[in-house]
Protein backbone atom coordinates (compact mmCIF):
# COMPACT_ATOMS: atom_id res chain seq x y z
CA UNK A 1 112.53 102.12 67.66
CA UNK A 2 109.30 100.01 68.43
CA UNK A 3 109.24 97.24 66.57
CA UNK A 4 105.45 96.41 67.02
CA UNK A 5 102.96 98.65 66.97
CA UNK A 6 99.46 97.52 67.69
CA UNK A 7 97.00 99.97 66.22
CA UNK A 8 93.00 101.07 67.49
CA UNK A 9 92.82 98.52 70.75
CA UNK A 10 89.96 99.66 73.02
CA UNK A 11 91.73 98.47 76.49
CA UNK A 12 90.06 96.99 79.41
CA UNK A 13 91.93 95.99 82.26
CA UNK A 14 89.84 96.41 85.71
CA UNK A 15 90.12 100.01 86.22
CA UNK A 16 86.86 101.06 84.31
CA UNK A 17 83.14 99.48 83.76
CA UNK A 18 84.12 101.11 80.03
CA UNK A 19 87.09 100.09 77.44
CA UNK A 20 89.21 102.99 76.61
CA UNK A 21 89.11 105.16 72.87
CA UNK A 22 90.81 103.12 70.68
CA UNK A 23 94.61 103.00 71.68
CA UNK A 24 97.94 102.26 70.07
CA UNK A 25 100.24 100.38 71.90
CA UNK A 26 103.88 100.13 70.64
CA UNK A 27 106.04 97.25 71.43
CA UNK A 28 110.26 97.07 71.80
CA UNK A 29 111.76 93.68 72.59
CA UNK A 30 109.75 91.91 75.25
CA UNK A 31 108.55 95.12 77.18
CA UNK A 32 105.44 97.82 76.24
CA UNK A 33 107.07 101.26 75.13
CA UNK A 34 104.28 103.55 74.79
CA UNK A 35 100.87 103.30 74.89
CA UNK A 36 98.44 106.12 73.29
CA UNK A 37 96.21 107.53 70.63
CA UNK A 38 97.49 107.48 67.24
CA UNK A 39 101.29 106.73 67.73
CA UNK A 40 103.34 106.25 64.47
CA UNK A 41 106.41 104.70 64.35
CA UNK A 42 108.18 104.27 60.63
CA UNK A 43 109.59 100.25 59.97
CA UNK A 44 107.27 99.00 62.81
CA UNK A 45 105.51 96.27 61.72
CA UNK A 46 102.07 96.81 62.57
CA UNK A 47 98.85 95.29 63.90
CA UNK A 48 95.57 97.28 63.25
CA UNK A 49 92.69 95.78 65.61
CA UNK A 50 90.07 98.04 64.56
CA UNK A 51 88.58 98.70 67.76
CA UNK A 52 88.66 95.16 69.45
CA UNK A 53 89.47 94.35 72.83
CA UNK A 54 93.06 94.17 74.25
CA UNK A 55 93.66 92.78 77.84
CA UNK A 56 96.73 92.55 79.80
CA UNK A 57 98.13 88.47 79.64
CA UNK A 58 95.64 87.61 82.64
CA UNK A 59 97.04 86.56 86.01
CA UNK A 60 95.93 83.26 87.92
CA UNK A 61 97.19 83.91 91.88
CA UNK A 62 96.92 80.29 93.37
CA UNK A 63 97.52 77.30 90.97
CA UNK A 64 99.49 74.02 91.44
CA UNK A 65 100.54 72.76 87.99
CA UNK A 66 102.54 69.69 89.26
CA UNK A 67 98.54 68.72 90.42
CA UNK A 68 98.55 65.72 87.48
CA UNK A 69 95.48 64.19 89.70
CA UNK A 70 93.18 65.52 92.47
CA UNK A 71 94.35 62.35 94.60
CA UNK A 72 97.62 64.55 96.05
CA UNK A 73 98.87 61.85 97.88
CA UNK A 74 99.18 59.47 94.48
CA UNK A 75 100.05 62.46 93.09
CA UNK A 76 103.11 62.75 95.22
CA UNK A 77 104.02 58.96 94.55
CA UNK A 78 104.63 59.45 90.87
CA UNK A 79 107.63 59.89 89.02
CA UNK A 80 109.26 63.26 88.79
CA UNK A 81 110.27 62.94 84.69
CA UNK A 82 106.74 61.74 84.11
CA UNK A 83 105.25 64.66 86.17
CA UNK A 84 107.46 67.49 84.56
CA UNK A 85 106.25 66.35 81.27
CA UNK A 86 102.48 66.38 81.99
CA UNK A 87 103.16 69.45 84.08
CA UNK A 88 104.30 70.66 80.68
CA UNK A 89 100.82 70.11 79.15
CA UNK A 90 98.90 71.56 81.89
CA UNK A 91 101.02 74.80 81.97
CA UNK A 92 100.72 75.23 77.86
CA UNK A 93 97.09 74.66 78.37
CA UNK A 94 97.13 77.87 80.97
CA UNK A 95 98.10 79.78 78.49
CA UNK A 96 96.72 79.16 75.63
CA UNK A 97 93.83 79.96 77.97
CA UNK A 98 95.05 83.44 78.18
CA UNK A 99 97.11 83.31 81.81
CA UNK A 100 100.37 84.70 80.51
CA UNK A 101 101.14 84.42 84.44
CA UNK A 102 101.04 82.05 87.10
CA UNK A 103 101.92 81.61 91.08
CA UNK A 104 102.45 78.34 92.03
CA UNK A 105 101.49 77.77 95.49
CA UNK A 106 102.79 74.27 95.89
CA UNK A 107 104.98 71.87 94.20
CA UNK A 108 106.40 73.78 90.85
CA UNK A 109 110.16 74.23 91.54
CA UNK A 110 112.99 76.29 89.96
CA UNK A 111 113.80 73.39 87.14
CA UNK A 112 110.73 74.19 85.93
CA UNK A 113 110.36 78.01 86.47
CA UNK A 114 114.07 77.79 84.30
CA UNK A 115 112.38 75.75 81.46
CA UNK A 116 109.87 77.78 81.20
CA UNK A 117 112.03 81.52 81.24
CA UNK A 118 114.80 79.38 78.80
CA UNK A 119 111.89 78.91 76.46
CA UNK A 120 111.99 75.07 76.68
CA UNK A 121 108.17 75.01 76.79
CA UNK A 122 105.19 77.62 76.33
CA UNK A 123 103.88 78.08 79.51
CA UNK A 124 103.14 80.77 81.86
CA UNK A 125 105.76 83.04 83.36
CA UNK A 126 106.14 80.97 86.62
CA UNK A 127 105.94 82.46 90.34
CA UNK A 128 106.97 79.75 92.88
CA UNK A 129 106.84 78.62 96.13
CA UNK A 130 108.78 75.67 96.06
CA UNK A 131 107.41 73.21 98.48
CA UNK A 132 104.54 74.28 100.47
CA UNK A 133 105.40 73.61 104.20
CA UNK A 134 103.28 71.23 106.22
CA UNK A 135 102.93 69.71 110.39
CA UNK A 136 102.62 65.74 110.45
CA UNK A 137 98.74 65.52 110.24
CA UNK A 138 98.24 68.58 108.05
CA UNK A 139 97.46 69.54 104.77
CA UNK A 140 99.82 67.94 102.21
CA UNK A 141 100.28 65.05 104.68
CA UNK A 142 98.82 62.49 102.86
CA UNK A 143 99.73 59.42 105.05
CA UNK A 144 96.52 58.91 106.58
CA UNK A 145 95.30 57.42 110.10
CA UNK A 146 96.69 53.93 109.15
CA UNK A 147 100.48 55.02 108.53
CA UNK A 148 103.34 56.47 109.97
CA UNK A 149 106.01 56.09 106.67
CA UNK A 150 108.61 58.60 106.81
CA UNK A 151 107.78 61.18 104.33
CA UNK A 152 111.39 62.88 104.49
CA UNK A 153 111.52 62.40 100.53
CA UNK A 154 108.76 64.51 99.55
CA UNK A 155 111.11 67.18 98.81
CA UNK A 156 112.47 65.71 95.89
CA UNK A 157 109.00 64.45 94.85
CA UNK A 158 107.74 66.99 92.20
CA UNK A 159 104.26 65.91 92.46
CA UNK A 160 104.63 66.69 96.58
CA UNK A 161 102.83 70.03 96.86
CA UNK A 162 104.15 70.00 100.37
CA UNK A 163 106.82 68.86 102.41
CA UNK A 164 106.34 68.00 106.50
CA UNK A 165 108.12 69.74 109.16
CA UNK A 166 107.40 69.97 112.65
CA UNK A 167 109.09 72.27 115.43
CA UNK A 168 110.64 75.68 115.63
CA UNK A 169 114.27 73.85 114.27
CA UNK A 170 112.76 71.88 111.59
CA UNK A 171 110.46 75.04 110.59
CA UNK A 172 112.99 77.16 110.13
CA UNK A 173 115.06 74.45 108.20
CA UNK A 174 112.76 74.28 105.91
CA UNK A 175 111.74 77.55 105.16
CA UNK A 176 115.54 78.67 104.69
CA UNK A 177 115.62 75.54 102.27
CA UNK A 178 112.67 76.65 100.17
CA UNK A 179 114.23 80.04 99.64
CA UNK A 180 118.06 78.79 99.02
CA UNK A 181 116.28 76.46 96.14
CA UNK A 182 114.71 79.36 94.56
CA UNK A 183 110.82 79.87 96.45
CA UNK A 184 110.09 83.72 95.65
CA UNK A 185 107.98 83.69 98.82
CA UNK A 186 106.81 81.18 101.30
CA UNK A 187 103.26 79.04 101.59
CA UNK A 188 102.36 77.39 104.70
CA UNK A 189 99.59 74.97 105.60
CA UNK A 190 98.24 76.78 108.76
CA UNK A 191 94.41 75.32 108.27
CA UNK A 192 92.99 71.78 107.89
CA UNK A 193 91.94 71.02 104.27
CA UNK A 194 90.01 69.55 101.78
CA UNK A 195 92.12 67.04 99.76
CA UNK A 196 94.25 65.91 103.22
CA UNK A 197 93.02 62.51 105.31
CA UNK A 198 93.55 64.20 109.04
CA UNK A 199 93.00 67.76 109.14
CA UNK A 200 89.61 68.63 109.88
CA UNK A 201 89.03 72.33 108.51
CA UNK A 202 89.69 74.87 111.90
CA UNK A 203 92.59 73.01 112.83
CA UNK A 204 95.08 75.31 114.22
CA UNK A 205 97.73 72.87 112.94
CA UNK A 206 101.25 74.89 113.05
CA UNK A 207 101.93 76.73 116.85
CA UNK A 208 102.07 80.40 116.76
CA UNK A 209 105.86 80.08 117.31
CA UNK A 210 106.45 78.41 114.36
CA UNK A 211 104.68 80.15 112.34
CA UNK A 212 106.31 83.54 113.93
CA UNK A 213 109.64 81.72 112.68
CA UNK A 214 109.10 81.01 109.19
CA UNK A 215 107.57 84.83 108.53
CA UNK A 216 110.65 86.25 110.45
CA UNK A 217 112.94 84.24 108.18
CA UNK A 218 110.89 85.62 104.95
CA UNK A 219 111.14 88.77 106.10
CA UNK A 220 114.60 88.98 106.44
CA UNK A 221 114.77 87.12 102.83
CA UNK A 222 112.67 90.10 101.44
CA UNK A 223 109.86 87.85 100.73
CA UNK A 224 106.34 87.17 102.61
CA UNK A 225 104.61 84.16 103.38
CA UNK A 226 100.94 83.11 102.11
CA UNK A 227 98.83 80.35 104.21
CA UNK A 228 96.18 78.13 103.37
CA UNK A 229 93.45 79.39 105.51
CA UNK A 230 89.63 79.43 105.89
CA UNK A 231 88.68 79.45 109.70
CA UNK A 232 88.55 82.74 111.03
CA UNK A 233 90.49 82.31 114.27
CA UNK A 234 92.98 80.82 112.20
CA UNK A 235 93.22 83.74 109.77
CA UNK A 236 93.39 85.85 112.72
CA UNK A 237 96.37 83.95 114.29
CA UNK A 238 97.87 84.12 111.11
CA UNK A 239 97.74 87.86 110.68
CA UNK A 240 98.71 88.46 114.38
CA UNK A 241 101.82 86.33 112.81
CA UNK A 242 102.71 88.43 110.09
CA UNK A 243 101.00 86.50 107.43
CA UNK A 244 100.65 88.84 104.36
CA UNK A 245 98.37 87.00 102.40
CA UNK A 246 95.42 84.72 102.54
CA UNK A 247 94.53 81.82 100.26
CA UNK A 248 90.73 80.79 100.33
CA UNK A 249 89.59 82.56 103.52
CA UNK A 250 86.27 81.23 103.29
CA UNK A 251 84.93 81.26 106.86
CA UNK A 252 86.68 84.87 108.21
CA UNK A 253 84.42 86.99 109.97
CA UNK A 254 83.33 90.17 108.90
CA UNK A 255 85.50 91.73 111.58
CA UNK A 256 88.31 89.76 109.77
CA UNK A 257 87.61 91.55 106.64
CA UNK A 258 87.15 95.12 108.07
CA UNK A 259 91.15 94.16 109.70
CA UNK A 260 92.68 93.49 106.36
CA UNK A 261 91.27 96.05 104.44
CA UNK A 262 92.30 98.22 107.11
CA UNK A 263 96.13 96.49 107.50
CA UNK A 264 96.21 96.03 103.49
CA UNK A 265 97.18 92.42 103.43
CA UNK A 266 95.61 90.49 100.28
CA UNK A 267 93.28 87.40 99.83
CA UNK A 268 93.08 85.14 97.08
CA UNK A 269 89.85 83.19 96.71
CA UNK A 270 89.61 80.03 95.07
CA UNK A 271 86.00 79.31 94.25
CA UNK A 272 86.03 77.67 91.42
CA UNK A 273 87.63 74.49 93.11
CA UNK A 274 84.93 73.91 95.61
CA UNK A 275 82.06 74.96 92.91
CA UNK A 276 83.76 71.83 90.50
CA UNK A 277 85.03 69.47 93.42
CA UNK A 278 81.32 69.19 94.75
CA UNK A 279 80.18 68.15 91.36
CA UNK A 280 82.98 66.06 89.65
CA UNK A 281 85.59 65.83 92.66
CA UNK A 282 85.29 61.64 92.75
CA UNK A 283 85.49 61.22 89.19
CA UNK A 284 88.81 63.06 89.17
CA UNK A 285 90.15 60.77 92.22
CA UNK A 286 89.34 62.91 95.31
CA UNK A 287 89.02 60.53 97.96
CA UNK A 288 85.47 60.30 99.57
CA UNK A 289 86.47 62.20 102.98
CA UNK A 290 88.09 65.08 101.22
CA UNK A 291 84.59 65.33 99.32
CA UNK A 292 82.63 65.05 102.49
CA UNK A 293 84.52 68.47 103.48
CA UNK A 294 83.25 70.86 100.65
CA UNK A 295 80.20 71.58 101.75
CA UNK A 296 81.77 73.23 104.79
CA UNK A 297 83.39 76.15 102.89
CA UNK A 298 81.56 75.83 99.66
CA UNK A 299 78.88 78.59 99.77
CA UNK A 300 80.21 81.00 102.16
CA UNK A 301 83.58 81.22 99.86
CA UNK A 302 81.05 82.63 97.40
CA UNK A 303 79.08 84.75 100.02
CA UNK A 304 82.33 86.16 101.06
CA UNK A 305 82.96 88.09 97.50
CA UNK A 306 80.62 90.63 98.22
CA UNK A 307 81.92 91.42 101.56
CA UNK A 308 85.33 91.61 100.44
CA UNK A 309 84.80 93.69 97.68
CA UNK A 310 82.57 96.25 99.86
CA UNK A 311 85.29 96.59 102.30
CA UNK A 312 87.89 97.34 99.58
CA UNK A 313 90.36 94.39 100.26
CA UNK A 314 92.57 93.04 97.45
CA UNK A 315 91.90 90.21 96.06
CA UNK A 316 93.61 88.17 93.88
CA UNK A 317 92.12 85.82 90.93
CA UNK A 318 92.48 82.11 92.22
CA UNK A 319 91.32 78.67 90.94
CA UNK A 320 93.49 75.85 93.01
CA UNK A 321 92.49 73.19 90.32
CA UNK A 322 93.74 69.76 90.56
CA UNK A 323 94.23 67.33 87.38
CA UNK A 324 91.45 66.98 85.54
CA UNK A 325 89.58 70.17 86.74
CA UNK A 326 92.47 72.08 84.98
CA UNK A 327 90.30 72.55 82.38
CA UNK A 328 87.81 74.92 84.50
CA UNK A 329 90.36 77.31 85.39
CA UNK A 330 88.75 80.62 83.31
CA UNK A 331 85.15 79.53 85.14
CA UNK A 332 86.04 81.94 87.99
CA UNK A 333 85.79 84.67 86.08
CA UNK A 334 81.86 84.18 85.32
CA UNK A 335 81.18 82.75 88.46
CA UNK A 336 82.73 85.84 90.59
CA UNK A 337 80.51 87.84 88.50
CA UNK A 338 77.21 86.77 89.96
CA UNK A 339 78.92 88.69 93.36
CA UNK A 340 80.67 91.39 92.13
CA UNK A 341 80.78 93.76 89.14
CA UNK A 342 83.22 92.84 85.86
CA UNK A 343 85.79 95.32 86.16
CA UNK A 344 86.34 93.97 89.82
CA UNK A 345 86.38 90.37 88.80
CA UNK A 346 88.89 91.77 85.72
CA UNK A 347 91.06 93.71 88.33
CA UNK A 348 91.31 90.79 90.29
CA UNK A 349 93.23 88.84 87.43
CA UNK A 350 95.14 91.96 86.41
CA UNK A 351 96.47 95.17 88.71
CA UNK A 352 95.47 93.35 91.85
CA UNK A 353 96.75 90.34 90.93
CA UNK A 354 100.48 92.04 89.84
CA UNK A 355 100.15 93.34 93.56
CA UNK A 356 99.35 89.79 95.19
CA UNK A 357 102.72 88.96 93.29
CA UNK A 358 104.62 92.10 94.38
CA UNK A 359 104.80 92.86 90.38
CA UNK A 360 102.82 95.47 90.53
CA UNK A 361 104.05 97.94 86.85
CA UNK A 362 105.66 94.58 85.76
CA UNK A 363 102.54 92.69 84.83
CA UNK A 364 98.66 92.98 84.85
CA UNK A 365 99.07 96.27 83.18
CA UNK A 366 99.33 97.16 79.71
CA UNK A 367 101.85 100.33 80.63
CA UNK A 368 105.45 101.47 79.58
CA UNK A 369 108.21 99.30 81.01
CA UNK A 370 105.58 96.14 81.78
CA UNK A 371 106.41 92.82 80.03
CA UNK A 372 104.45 93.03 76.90
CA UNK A 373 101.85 90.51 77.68
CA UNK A 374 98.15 90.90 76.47
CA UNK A 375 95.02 89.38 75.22
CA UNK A 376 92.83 90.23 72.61
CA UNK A 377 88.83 89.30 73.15
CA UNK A 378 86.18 88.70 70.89
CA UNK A 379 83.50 90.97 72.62
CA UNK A 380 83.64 92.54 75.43
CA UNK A 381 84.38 90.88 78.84
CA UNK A 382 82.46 93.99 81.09
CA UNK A 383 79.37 92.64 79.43
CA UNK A 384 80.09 89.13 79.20
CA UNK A 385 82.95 87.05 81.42
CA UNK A 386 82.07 83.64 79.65
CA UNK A 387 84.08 85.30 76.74
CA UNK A 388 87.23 84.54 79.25
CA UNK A 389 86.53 80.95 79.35
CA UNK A 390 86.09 77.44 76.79
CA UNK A 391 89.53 77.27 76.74
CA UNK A 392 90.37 80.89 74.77
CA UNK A 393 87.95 80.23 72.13
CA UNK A 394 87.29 83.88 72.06
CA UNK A 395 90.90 84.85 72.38
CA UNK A 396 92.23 85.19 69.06
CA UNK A 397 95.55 86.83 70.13
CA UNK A 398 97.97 85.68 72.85
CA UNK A 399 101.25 87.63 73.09
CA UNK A 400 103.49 87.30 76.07
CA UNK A 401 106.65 89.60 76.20
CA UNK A 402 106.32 90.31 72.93
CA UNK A 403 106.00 87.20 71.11
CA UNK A 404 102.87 85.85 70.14
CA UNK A 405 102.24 82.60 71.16
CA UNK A 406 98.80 82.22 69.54
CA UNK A 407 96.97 83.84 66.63
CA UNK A 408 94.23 82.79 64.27
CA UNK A 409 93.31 83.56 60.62
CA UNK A 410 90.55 86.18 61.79
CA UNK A 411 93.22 89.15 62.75
């Protein structure tokens, strides 16, 4: 017997430019039951919406929410109690922002995936990658031209979104360490970036061997591996690899893009970093090189949306915000919708984003047997996406499996 049943909910959730008729959704334990028109259930406590907007719990692909500062490398200095804590803050913020989901692709690790599924904190359900994994001189190595410090202890930093490992040996060390400590799939660093001292962006940083080795040992895990990428003969090396998904891509050719909707591997975009970064990156303690290197992937990350949508490929909603930017993490929505159409930018944080997470029918859906997260909106989000954003003002409801985590005196 449903114990929830939530009554005339027009759904949207990336599969149509329209919401659906009025629905009833009905609700057992922390799972959707049924979902349909005019359901009745007697004892179930009920919900009547009266026609307003329900979303699935939204979905945000590529966040880092040990990130307590956009300087990484004083970031990774600081101490691990202090960092859970605030990492605490900046996850309950996520929510309360309407991501009942999150994949961490650096840094979060399985003490704090377990607080979070123990109920220790409201946060996001938490996807991890453990530590990202890094070459001396690439992104997450934060050392600089100056110093040579061993860096062996930035696994057991938990503001470290990476940790540095160089070698077929050493790769494959690592990578089998990232999945005995609980990583649900694997990132590597196999670009320069932004917020490092010594990787210009192009940099074909890890050797094809090494890379080979750490997507051979994910395979045989069951899992996949995810790289940082925006040059396109990097993306293509990584492909050629066995690299299933790509984070950023901001400089692959259209040939690139015709290959991977063709192949079927994903992409997460992260525009809203770059969009903030070149505006408020120094105030937020990005060092003055890193901001030098925005401009370079800046505007064709956003000219990219359109091609990637044309050609069909998956995307994934991504933000990559770092310490104070947290805040900004709903802009995507509004500002992938100057490229491509609302349900697509919707999709992106829902269906596609459950398949970017291989959980596709467990979230992103509002469907029988999915974890009973949703939103409700006041308005409609196909006509306006700033109703996703200032920080869920125009989210009155936030339930994730089946408990509501936030709802205000106007339902």
């Amino acid at each position: 017997m449903p114990a929830l049943l939530i009554k005339n909910a027009r759904i949207v959730d990336g599969t149509s430019p329209e919401p659906t008729a009025p629905m009833d959704i009905a609700i057992e334990g922390d799972k959707f039951v049924e979902v349909g028109p005019s359901l009745s259930f007697e004892g179930a406590e009920v919900i009547d919406l009266k026609g307003a907007i329900v979303m699935p719990g939204l979905i945000d692909c590529h966040v880092h929410v040990v990130a307590t500062t956009a300087n990484l490398g004083q970031n990774a200095e600081l101490p691990n109690a202090w960092v859970a804590l605030k990492s605490a803050h900046i996850m309950k913020d996520m929510l309360m922002r309407g991501f009942t989901t999150v994949r961490d692709l650096g840094g979060a690790d399985r003490g704090l995936q377990m607080a979070v599924a123990d109920g220790l904190l409201d946060a996001p359900r938490l996807v991890i990658c453990g530590k990202a994994l890094s070459q001396s001189g690439g992104h997450t190595d934060y050392r600089g031209a100056f110093h040579n410090r061993d860096v062996s202890y930035y696994p057991e930093k938990l503001g470290a979104l990476g940790r540095i490992c160089d070698g077929v040996p050493e790769v494959q060390r690592a990578t089998r360490e990232e999945l005995k400590n609980g990583a649900q799939f694997i990132k590597i660093m196999a670009d320069g970036g932004v917020s490092s001292p010594s990787d210009p962006i192009g940099y074909l940083v890890f050797s094809v061997d090494e890379i080979k080795a750490v997507v051979e040992i994910a395979k045989g895990f069951g899992t996949y591996v995810s790289a940082h990428l925006y040059d396109d003969a990097a993306i293509v090396r990584a492909l050629d690899c066995g690299v299933e998904c790509i984070e950023h891509g901001n400089l692959m050719s259209e040939a690139t893009i015709a290959r991977i909707a063709r192949e079927g591997q994903f992409v997460v975009p992260t525009n809203i970093t770059f969009d903030y970064l070149a505006k408020e990156g120094a105030k937020f303690g990005l060092p003055p090189a890193s901001v030098a290197k925005i401009e370079d992937v800046r505007e064709a990350g956003l000219d990219q949306l359109a091609k990637l949508h044309k050609a069909g490929v998956t995307m994934g909603y991504g933000t990559d915000l770092l310490g104070g930017m947290h805040p900004q993490q709903s802009g995507e929505f509004a500002l992938r919708g100057r490229y491509i159409p609302a349900d697509a930018v919707i999709r992106s944080a829902t269906l596609d984003a459950a398949k970017v997470l291989r959980m596709e029918g467990k979230v992103g859906t509002i469907a029988p047997g999915a974890f009973a997260d949703l939103i409700v909106v006041d308005g409609n989000p196909l006509e306006d996406l700033a109703l996703l954003a200032d920080q869920g003002a125009h989210i009155p409801l936030i339930m994730q499996g089946g408990i509501v985590k936030k709802q205000t005196s106007c339902l």
